[in-house]
Protein backbone atom coordinates (compact mmCIF):
# COMPACT_ATOMS: atom_id res chain seq x y z
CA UNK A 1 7.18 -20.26 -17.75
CA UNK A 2 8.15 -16.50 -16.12
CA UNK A 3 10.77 -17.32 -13.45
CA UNK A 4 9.91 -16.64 -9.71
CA UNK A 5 11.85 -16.53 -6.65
CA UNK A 6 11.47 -16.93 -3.00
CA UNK A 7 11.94 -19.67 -0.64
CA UNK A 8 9.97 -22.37 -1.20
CA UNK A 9 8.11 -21.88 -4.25
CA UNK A 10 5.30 -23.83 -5.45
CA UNK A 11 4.30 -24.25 -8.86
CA UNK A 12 2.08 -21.84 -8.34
CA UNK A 13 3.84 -19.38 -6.34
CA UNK A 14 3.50 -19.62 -2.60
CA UNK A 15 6.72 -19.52 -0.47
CA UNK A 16 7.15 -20.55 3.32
CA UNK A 17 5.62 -17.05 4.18
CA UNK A 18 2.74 -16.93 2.15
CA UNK A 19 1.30 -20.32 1.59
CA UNK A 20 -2.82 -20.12 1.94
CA UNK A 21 -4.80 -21.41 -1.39
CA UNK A 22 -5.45 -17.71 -2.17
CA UNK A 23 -1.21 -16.78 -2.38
CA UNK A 24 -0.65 -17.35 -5.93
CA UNK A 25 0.53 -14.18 -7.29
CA UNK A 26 3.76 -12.61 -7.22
CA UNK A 27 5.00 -9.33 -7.37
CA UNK A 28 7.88 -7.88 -9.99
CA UNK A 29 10.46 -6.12 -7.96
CA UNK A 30 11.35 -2.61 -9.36
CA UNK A 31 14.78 -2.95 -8.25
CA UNK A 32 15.37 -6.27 -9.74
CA UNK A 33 13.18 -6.35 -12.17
CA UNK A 34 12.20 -10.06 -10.92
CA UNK A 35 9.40 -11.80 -9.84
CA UNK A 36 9.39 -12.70 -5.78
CA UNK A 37 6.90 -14.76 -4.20
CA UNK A 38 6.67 -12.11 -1.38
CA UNK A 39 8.31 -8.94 0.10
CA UNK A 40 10.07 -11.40 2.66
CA UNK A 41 11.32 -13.76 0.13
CA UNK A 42 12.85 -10.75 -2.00
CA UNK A 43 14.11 -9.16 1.76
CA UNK A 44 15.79 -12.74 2.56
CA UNK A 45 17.58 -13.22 -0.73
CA UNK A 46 18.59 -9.88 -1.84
CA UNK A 47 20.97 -7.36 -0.65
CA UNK A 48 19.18 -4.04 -0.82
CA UNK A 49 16.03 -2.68 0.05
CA UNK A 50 13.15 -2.94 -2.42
CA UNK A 51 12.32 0.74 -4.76
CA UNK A 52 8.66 0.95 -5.02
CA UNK A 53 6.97 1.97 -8.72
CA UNK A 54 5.12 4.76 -8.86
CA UNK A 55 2.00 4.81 -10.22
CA UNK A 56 1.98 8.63 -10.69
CA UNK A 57 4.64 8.09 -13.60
CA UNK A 58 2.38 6.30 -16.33
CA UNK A 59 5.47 3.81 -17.48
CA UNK A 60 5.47 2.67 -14.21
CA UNK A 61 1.53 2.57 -14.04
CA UNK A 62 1.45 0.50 -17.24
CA UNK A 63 4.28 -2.43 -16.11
CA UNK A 64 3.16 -5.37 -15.78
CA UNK A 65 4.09 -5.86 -12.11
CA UNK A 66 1.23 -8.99 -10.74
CA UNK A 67 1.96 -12.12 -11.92
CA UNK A 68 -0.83 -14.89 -11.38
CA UNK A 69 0.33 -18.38 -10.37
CA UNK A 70 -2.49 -20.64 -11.37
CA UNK A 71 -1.64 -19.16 -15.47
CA UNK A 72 1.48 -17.02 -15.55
CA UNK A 73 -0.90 -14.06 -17.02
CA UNK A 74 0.87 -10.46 -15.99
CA UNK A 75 -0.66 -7.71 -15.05
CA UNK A 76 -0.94 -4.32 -14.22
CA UNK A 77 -1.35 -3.17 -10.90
CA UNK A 78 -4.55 -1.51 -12.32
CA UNK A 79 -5.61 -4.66 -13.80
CA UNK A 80 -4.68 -6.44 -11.12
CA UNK A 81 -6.32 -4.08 -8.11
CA UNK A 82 -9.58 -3.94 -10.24
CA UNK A 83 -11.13 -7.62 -8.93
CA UNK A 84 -8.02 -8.90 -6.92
CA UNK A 85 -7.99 -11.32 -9.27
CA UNK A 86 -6.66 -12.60 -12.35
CA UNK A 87 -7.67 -10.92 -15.30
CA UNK A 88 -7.01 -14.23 -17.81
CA UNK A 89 -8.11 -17.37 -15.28
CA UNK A 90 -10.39 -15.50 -13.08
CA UNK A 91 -8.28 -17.22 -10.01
CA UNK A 92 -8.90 -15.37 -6.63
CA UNK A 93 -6.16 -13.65 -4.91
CA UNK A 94 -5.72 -12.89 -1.09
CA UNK A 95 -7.34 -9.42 -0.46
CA UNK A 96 -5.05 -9.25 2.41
CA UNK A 97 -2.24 -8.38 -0.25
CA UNK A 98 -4.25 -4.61 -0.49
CA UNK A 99 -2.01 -4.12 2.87
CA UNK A 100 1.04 -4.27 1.50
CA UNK A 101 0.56 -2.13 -1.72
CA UNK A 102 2.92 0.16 0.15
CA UNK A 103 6.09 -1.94 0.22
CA UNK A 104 5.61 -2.47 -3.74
CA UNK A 105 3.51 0.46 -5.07
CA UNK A 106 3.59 4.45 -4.03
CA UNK A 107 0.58 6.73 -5.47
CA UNK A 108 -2.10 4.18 -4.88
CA UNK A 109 -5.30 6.02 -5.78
CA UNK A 110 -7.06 5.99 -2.11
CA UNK A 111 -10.24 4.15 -3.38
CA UNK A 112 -8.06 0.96 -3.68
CA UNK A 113 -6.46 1.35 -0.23
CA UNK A 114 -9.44 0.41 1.63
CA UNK A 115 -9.02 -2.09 4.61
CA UNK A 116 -12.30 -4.06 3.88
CA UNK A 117 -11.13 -7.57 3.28
């Protein structure tokens, strides 16, 4: 089972900030190279700002950053950004996620920045 951090964490997860039946992913941290359940569990228990991947530089493009929490499957953020959701399980994640891509990703191609939710 891939280790995740954050306050909180579920079995499948969700943290104190992020808790709705769709918030079972988490995100690989560039700086840490660890799984957080969210952007304010990795803010609370760290000691440095996050550094974003960059999906301009293809190494970075082809890390497995999205982990699902329902079946521990990793993913790409292309994989991932395709369906918002899991490419093994088929488990739904929350589209609201698609407005944070900027705290975790830089280069998103503008078709997958789109507000509809």
């Amino acid at each position: 089972m891939v280790k995740v951090v954050g306050k909180l964490v579920d079995d499948q997860t969700r943290c104190v900030h992020w808790n709705s039946p769709l918030d079972v992913m988490a995100i690989k941290f560039k700086c840490c190279q660890t799984f957080y359940s969210c952007y304010e569990c990795h803010q609370e228990m760290t000691n440095h700002d996050p550094i974003v991947y960059d999906l301009n530089i293809k190494k970075e493009a082809i890390t497995p950053t999205i982990l699902c929490g329902k079946c521990q499957n990793e993913m790409t953020f292309e994989e991932y950004s395709k369906g918002i959701k899991c490419t093994n399980c088929l488990t739904n994640f929350n589209p609201g996620c698609k407005l944070h891509y900027d705290i975790y990703f830089k280069n998103v191609p503008s078709n997958l920045q789109s507000c509809e939710l």
